[in-house]
Protein backbone atom coordinates (compact mmCIF):
# COMPACT_ATOMS: atom_id res chain seq x y z
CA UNK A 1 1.45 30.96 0.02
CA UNK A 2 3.19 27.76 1.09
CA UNK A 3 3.01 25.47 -2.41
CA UNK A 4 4.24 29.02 -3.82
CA UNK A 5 7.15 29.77 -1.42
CA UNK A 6 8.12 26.10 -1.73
CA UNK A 7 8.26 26.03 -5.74
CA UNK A 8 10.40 29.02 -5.16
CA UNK A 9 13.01 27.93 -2.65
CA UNK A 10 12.90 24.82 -4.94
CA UNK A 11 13.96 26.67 -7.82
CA UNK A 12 16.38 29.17 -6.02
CA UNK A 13 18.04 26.12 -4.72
CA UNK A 14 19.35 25.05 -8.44
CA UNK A 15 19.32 28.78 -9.26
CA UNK A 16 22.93 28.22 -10.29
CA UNK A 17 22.38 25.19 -12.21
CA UNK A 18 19.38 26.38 -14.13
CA UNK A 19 20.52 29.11 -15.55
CA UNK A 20 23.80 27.39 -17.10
CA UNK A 21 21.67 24.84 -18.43
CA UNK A 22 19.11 27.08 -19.68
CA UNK A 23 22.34 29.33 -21.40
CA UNK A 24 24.14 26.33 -22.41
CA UNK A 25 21.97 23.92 -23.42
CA UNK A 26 18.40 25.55 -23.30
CA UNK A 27 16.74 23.48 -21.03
CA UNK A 28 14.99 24.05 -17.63
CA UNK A 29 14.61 20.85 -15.09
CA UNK A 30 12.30 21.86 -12.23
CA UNK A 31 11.69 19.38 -9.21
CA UNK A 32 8.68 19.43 -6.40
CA UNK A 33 8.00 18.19 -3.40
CA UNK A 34 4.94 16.26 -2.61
CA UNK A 35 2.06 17.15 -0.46
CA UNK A 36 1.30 15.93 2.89
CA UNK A 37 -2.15 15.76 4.29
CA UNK A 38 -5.66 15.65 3.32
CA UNK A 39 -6.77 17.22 0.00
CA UNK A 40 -9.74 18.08 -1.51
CA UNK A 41 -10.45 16.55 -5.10
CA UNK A 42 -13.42 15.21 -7.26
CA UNK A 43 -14.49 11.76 -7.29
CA UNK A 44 -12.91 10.65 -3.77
CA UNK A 45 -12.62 11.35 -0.05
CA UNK A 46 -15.98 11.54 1.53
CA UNK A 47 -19.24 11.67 0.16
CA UNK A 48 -21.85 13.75 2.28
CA UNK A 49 -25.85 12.99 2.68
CA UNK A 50 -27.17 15.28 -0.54
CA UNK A 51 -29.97 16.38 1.47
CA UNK A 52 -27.73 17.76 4.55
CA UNK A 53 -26.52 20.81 3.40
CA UNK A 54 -23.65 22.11 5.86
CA UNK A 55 -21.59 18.32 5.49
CA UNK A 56 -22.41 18.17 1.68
CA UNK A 57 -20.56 21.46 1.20
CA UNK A 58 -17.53 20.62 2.65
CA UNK A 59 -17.41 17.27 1.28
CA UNK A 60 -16.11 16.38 -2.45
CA UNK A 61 -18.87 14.49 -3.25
CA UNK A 62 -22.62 13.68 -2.09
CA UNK A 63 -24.69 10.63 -1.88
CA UNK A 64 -27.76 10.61 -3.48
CA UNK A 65 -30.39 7.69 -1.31
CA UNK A 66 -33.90 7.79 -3.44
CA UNK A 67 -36.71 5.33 -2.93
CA UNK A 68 -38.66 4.42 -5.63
CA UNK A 69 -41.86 5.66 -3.81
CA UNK A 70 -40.53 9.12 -3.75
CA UNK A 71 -39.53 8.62 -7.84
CA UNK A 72 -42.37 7.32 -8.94
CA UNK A 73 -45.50 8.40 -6.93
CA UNK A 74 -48.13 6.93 -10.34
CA UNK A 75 -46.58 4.86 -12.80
CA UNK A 76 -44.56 6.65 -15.54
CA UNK A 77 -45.03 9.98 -13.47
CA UNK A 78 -41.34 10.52 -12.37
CA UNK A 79 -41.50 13.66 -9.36
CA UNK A 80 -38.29 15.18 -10.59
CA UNK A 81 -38.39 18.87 -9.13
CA UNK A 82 -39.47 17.05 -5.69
CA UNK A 83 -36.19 14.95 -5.42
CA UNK A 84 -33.91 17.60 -6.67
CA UNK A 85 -35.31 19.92 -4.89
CA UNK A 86 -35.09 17.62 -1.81
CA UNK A 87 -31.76 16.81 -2.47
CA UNK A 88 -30.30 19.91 -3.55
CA UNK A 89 -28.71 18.22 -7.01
CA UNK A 90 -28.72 21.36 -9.37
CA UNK A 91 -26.52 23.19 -6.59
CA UNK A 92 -23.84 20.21 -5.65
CA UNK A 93 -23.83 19.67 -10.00
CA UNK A 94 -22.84 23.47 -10.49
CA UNK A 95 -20.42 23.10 -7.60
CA UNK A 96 -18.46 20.53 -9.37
CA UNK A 97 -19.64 17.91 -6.84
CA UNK A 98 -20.47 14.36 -8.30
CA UNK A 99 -22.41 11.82 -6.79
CA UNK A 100 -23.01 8.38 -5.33
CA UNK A 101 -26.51 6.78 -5.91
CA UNK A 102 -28.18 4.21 -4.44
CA UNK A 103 -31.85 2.89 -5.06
CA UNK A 104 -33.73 1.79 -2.46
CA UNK A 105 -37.20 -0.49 -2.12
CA UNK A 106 -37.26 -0.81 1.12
CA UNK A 107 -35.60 1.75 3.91
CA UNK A 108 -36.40 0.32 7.35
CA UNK A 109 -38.42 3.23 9.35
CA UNK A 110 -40.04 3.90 12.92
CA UNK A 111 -43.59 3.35 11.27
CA UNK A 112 -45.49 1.34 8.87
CA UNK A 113 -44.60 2.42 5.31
CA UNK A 114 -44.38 1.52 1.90
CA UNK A 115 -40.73 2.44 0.12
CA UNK A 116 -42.35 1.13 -3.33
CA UNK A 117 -45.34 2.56 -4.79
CA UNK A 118 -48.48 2.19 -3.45
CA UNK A 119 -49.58 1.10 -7.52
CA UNK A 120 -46.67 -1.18 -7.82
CA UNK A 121 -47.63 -2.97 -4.40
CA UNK A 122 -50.93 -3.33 -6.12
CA UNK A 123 -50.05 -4.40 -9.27
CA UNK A 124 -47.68 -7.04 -7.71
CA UNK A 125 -50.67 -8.36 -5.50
CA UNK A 126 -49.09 -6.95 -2.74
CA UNK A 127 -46.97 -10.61 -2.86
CA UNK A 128 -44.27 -8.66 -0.52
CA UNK A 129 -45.23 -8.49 3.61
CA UNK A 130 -45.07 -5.42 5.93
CA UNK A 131 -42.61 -6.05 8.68
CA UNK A 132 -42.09 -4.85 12.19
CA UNK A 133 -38.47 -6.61 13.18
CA UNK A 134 -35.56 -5.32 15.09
CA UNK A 135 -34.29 -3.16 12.03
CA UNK A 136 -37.73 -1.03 11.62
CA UNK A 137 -41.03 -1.24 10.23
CA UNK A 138 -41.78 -1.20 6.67
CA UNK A 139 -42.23 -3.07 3.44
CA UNK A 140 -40.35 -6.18 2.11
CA UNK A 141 -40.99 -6.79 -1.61
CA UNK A 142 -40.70 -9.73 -3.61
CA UNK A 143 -38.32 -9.25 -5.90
CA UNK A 144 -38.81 -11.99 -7.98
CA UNK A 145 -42.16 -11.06 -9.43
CA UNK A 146 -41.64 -10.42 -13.27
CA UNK A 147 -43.95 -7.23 -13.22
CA UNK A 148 -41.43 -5.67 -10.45
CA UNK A 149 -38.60 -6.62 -12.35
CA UNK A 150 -40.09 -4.85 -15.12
CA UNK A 151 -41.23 -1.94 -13.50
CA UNK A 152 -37.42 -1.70 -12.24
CA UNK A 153 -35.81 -1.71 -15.32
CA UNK A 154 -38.15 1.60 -16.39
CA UNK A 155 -37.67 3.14 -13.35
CA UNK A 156 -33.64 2.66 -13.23
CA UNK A 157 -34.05 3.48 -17.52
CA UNK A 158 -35.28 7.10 -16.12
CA UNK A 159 -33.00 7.57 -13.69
CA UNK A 160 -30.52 7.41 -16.02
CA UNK A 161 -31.95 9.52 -18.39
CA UNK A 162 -31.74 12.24 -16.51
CA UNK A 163 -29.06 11.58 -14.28
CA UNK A 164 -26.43 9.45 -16.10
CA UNK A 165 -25.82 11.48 -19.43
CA UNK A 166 -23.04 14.31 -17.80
CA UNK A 167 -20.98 12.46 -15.26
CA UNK A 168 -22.51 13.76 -12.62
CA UNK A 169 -23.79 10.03 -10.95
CA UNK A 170 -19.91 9.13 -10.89
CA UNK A 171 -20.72 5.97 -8.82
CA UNK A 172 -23.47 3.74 -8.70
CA UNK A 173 -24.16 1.30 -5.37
CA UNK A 174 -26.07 -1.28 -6.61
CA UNK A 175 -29.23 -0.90 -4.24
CA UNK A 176 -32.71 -1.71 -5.14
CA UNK A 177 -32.53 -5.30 -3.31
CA UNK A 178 -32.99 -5.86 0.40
CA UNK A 179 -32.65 -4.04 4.14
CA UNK A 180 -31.54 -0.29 2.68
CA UNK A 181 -30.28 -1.85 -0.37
CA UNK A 182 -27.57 -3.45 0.79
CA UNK A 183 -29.06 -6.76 -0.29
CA UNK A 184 -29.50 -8.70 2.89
CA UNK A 185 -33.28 -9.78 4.27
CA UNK A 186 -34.35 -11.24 7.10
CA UNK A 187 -36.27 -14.23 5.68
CA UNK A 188 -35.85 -15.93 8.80
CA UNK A 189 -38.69 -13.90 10.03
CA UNK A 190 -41.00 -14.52 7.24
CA UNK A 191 -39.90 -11.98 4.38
CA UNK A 192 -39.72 -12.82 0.73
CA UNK A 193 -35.58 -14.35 0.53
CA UNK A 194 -33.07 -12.47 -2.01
CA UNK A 195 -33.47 -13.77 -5.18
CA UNK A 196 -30.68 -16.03 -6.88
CA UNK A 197 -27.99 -14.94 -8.91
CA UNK A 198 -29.59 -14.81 -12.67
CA UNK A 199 -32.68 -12.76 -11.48
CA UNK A 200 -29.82 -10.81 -9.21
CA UNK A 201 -27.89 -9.98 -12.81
CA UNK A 202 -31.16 -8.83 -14.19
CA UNK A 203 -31.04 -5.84 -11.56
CA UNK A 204 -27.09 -5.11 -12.31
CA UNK A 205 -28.12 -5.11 -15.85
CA UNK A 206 -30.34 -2.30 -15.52
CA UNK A 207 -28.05 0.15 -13.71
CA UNK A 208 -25.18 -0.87 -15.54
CA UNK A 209 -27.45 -0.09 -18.92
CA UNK A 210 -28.76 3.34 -17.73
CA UNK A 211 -25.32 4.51 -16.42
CA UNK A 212 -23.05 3.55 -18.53
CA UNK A 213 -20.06 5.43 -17.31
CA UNK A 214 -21.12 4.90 -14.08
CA UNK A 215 -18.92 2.65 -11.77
CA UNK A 216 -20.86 0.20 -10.35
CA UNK A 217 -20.45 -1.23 -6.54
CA UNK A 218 -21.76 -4.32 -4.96
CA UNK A 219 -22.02 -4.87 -1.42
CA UNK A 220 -20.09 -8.59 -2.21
CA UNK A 221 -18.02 -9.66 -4.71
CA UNK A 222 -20.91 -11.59 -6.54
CA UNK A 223 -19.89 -13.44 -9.63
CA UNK A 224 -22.85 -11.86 -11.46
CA UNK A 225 -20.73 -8.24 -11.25
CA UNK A 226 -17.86 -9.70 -12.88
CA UNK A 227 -19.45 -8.38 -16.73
CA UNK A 228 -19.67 -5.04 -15.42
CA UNK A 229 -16.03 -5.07 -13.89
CA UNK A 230 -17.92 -4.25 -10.77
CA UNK A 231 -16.40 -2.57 -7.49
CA UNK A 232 -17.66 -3.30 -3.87
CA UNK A 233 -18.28 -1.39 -0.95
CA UNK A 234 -18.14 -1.90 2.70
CA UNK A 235 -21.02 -0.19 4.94
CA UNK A 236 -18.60 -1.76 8.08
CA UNK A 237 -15.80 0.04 7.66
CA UNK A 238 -14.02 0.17 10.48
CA UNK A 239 -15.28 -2.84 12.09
CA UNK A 240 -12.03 -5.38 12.08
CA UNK A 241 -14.38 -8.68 12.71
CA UNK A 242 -16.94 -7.18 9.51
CA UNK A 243 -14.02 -5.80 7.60
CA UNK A 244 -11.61 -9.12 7.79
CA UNK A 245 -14.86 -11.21 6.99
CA UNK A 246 -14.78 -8.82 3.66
CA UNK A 247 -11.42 -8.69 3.02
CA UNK A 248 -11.89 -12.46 2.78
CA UNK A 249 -14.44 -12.62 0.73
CA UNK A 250 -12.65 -10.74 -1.69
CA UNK A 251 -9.16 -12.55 -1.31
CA UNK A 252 -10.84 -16.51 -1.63
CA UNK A 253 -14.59 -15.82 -2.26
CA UNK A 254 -17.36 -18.08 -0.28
CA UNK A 255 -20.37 -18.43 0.27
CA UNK A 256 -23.93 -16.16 0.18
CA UNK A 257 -25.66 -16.67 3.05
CA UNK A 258 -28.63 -15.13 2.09
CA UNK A 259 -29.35 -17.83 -0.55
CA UNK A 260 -26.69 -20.85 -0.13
CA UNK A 261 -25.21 -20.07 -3.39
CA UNK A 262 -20.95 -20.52 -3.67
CA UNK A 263 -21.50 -16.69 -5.45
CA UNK A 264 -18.91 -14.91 -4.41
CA UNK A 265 -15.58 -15.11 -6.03
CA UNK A 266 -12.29 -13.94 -5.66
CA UNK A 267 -11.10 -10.78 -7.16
CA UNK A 268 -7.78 -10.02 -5.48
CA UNK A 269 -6.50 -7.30 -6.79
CA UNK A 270 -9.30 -6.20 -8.61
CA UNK A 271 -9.18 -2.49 -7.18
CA UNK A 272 -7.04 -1.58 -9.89
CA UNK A 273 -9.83 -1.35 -12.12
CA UNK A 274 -12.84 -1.12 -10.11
CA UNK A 275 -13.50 1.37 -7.06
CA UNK A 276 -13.91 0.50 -3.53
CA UNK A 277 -16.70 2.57 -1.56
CA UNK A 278 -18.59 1.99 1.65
CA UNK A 279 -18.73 4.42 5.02
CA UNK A 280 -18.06 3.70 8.67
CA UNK A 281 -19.86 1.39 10.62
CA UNK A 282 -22.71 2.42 13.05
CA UNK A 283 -21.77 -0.53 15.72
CA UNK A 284 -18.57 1.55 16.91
CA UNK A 285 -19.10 5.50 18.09
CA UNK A 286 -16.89 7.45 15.47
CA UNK A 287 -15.23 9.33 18.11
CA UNK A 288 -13.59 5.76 19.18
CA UNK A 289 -12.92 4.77 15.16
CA UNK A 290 -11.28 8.22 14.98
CA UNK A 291 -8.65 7.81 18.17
CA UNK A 292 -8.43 4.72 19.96
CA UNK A 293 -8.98 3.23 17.27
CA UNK A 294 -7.75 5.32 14.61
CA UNK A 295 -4.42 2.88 13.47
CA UNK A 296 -6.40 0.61 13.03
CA UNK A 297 -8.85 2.15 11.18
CA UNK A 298 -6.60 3.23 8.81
CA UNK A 299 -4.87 0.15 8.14
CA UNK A 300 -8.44 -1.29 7.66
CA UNK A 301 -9.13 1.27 4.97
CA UNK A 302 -5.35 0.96 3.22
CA UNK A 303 -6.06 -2.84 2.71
CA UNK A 304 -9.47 -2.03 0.90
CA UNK A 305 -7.74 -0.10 -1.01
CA UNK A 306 -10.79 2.72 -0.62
CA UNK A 307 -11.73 5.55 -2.69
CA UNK A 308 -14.68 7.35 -0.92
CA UNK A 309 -16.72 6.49 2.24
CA UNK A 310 -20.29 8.05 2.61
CA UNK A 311 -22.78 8.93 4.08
CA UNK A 312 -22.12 8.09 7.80
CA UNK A 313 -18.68 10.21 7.84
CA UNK A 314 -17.23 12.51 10.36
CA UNK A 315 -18.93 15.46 11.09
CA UNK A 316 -16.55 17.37 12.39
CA UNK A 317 -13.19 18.47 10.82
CA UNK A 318 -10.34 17.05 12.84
CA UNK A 319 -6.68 16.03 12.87
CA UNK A 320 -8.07 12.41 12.48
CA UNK A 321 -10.80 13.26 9.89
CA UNK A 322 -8.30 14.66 7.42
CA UNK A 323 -5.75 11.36 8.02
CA UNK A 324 -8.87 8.92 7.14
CA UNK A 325 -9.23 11.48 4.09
CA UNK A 326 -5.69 11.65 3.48
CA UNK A 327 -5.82 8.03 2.97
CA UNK A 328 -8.32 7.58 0.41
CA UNK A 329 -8.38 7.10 -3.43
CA UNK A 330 -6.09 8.69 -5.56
CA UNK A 331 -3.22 11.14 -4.88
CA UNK A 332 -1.38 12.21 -8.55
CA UNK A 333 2.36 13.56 -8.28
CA UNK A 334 4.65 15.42 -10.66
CA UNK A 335 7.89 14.96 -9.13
CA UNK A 336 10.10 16.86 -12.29
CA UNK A 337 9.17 18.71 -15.33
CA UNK A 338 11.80 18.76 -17.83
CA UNK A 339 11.26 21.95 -20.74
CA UNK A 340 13.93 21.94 -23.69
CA UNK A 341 14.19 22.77 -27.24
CA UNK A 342 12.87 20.40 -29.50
CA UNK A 343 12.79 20.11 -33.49
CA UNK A 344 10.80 22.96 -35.83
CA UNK A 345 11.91 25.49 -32.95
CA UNK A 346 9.63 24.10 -30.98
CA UNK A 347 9.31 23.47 -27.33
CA UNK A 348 9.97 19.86 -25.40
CA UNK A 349 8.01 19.47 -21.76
CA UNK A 350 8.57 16.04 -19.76
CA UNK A 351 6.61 15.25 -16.78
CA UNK A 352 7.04 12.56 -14.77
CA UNK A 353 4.12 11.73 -12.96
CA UNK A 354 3.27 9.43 -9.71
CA UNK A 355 -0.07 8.05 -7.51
CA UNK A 356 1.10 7.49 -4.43
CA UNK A 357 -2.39 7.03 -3.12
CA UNK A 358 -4.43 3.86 -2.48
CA UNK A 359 -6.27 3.56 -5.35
CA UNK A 360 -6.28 4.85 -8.82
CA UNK A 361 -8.10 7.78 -10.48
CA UNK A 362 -10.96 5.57 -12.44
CA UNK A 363 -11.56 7.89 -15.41
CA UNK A 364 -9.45 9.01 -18.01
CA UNK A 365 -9.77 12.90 -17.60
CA UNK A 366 -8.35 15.24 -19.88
CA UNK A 367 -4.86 16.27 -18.98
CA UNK A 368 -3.71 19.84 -20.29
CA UNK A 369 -1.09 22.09 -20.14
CA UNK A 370 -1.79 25.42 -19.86
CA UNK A 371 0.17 28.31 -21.79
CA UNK A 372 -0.63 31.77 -19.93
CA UNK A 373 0.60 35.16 -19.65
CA UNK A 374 2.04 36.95 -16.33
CA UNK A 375 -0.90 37.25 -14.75
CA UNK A 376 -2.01 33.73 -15.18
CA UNK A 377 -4.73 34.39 -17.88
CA UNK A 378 -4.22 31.08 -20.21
CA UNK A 379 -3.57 31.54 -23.92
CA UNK A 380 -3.53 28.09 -25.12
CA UNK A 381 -3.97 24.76 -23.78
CA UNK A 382 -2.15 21.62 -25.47
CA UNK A 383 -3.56 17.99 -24.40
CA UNK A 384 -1.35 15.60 -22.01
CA UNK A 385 -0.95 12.08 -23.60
CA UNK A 386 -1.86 10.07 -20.24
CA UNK A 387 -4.35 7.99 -19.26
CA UNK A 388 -4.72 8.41 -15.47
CA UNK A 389 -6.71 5.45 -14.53
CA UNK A 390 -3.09 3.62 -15.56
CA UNK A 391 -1.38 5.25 -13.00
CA UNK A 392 -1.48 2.99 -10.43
CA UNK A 393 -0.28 3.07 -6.76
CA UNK A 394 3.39 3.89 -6.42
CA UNK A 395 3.70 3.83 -10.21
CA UNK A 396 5.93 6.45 -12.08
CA UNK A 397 4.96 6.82 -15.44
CA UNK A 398 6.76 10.08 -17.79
CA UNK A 399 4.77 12.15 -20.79
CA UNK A 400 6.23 14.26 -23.16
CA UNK A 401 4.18 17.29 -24.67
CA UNK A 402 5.61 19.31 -27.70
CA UNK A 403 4.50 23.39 -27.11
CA UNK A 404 5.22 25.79 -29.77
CA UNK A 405 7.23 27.98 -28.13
CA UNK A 406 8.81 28.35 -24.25
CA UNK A 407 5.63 30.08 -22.64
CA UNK A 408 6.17 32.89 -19.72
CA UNK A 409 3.74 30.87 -17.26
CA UNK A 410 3.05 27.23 -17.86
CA UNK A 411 0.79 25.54 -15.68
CA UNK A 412 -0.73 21.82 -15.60
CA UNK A 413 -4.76 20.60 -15.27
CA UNK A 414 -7.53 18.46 -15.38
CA UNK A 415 -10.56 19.17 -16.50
CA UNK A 416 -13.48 17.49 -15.44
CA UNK A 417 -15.86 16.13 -18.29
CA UNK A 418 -18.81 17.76 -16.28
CA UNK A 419 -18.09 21.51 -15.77
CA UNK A 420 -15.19 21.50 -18.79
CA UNK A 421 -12.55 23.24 -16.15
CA UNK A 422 -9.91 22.19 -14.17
CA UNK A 423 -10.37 20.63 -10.90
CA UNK A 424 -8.12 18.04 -9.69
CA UNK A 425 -5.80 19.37 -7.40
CA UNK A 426 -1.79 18.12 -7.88
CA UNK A 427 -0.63 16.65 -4.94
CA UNK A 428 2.97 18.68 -5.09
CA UNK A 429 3.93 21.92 -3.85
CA UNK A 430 3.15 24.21 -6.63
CA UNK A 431 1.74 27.28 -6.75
CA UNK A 432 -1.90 27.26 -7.79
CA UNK A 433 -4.16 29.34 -10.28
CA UNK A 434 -7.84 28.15 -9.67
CA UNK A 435 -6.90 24.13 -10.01
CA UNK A 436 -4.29 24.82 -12.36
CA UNK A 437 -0.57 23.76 -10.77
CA UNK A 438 2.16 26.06 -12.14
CA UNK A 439 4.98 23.80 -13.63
CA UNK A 440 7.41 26.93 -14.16
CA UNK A 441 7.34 30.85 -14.39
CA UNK A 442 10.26 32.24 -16.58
């Protein structure tokens, strides 16, 4: 195994020095290299349609697109087993996978639809209008009628009910409003216009209410997100003109077209506490985004600062694939472990620990180390004091963990919330049990 044979040329390299510090002064100082390339790892990289099996299971995460006709078919009667079943969510949830959701009202489509329920049209007046424009056919609602605005806050109350309570919905793109939720309408051709920024909060509210340990993402930084130290995401990724016009908005702020309002304000910066999502851009064919055009494409991504992209992703695997993926989110070092006596007989283990991705890890994880026999079965874990959404890019931050004696086998993890097992993967050569990294093998 590679990470194996390079902890062990690693170590065989300061053979000499090891031992005379283990004999002399009973400590052990073990240094790795870092990984190169893409790797695999919860809550970032590329998030897969839910209900296209053969991407979602090579992705790390899936996106989860429901209407609210599809959720709510008669008022109060929520068709769970239809979307899950649809959408495969009890298989990607036991596979560690965790999702991105977005809520839609209206889904442009080849034909005349409705994306709301046929007894919420009605008990709205139907005060929306059925539209046949260059995006599709379907059904515009108006979202400022107070009985759809109440009807929403129910609906996105259930959804997170049964979805928001394990960590599963890890990210939440504000939807609900506009064209495929991404809260744009063309009013110019007769449609009811966005609504303004206090009836706009009212719809953040009730996501940010039902998923509380949700992140939430806006398509713009709109100063009605700013409560919920909301992310963004970018559905042009990879589109310099789209992309720079975003990158602006973020840097200075502006205005919102859609309604006039000077709503969007400045967050430079603000990716150190809030995530960055989005997926590539359907104006440019991938194949050009991933090789003409794949520098710049990646410096596009680098200044976001982005932590997933999903759905429209790569299909295929491919040298240029895995650098986008490579290039996303998080990507947590150990450079040295340091293991040495310590008072009470007791044993001293110093980590020093690095992201040299592009964006931090957003959660606070549980960090272990892992005591374990020969053969790798663990006898005791001991909890890491480190918060990992801290460790931000390039930063080098140490932790110091007391054990109670030297173990044969010590290994490091983190466990994810959801399953209760470890499953980030350590981006430095190690050898690897499962997601546990081995530190150190006496």
């Amino acid at each position: 195994m590679k990470g194996m044979k390079g902890t062990i040329l690693g170590l065989g390299a300061l053979a000499a020095a090891a031992i005379s510090t283990v004999l002399h002064h009973g400590k052990t100082t073990v240094t790795y290299e870092p990984l190169t390339g893409a790797i695999t790892n919860p809550l970032t990289g590329f998030a897969a349609m839910a209900d296209y099996p053969s991407l979602a299971e090579t992705a790390s995460m899936v996106f989860v697109k429901i209407t609210w006709a599809e959720l709510e078919p008669e008022e109060g009667v929520f068709d769970w087993a239809g979307i899950e079943e649809r959408l495969h969510l009890s298989e990607w949830r036991a596979k560690g996978k965790h999702a991105v959701l977005r809520f839609v009202c209206d889904d442009p489509g080849d034909e005349a639809h409705l994306d709301i329920p046929a007894w919420l049209a009605e008990k709205t007046g139907w005060d929306g209008v059925q539209y046949d424009i260059s995006y599709g056919k379907g059904y515009a609602p108006n979202y400022n009628n107070p009985v759809f605005l109440e009807a929403h806050e129910k609906a996105a109350a259930a959804l997170g009910e049964r979805y928001g309570g394990d960590g599963f919905v890890s990210f939440v793109q504000m939807g609900s409003l506009g064209h495929w939720g991404e809260w744009h309408v063309k009013s110019g051709e007769g449609l009811p216009p966005m609504p303004l920024s206090d009836t706009r909060k009212e719809y953040i509210r009730h996501f940010a209410g039902a998923f509380p340990e949700a992140r939430l993402l806006l398509r713009r930084p709109f100063l009605e997100g700013l409560e919920w130290t909301a992310g963004v995401y970018n559905d042009m990724a990879g589109d310099p003109d789209a992309t720079e016009e975003w990158l602006n908005w973020l840097e200075n702020g502006g205005v919102y077209s859609q309604t006039g309002e000077h709503c969007l304000t400045a967050i430079d910066s603000f990716w150190q506490k809030a995530p960055v999502g989005g997926e590539f851009t359907s104006g440019i064919p991938m194949e050009e985004l991933l090789d003409e055009r794949l520098e710049e494409t990646l410096s596009l991504l680098a200044r976001s600062h982005a932590t997933f992209l999903g759905p429209k992703i790569p299909t295929e695997k491919s040298s240029s694939a895995d650098a986008v993926l490579a290039s996303l989110g998080y990507r947590l070092e150990i450079s040295k472990m340091s293991m040495g006596r310590a008072p009470g007989g007791k044993t001293r283990v110093v980590l020093t620990w690095k992201n040299s991705g592009n964006a931090p890890f957003y959660w606070d994880w549980p960090v272990y180390l892992y005591e374990m026999d020969a053969d790798g079965t663990v006898i005791r874990k001991t909890p890491v004091n480190l918060s990992l959404s801290a460790l931000l890019d390039g930063e080098t931050v140490m932790t110091e963990t007391l054990l109670s004696k030297r173990p044969a086998v010590l290994g490091v993890g983190i466990e994810d919330p959801m399953t209760g097992e470890p499953a980030v993967r350590i981006a430095s050569e190690m050898e690897q049990i499962g997601k546990i990294s081995v530190l150190y093998r006496r």
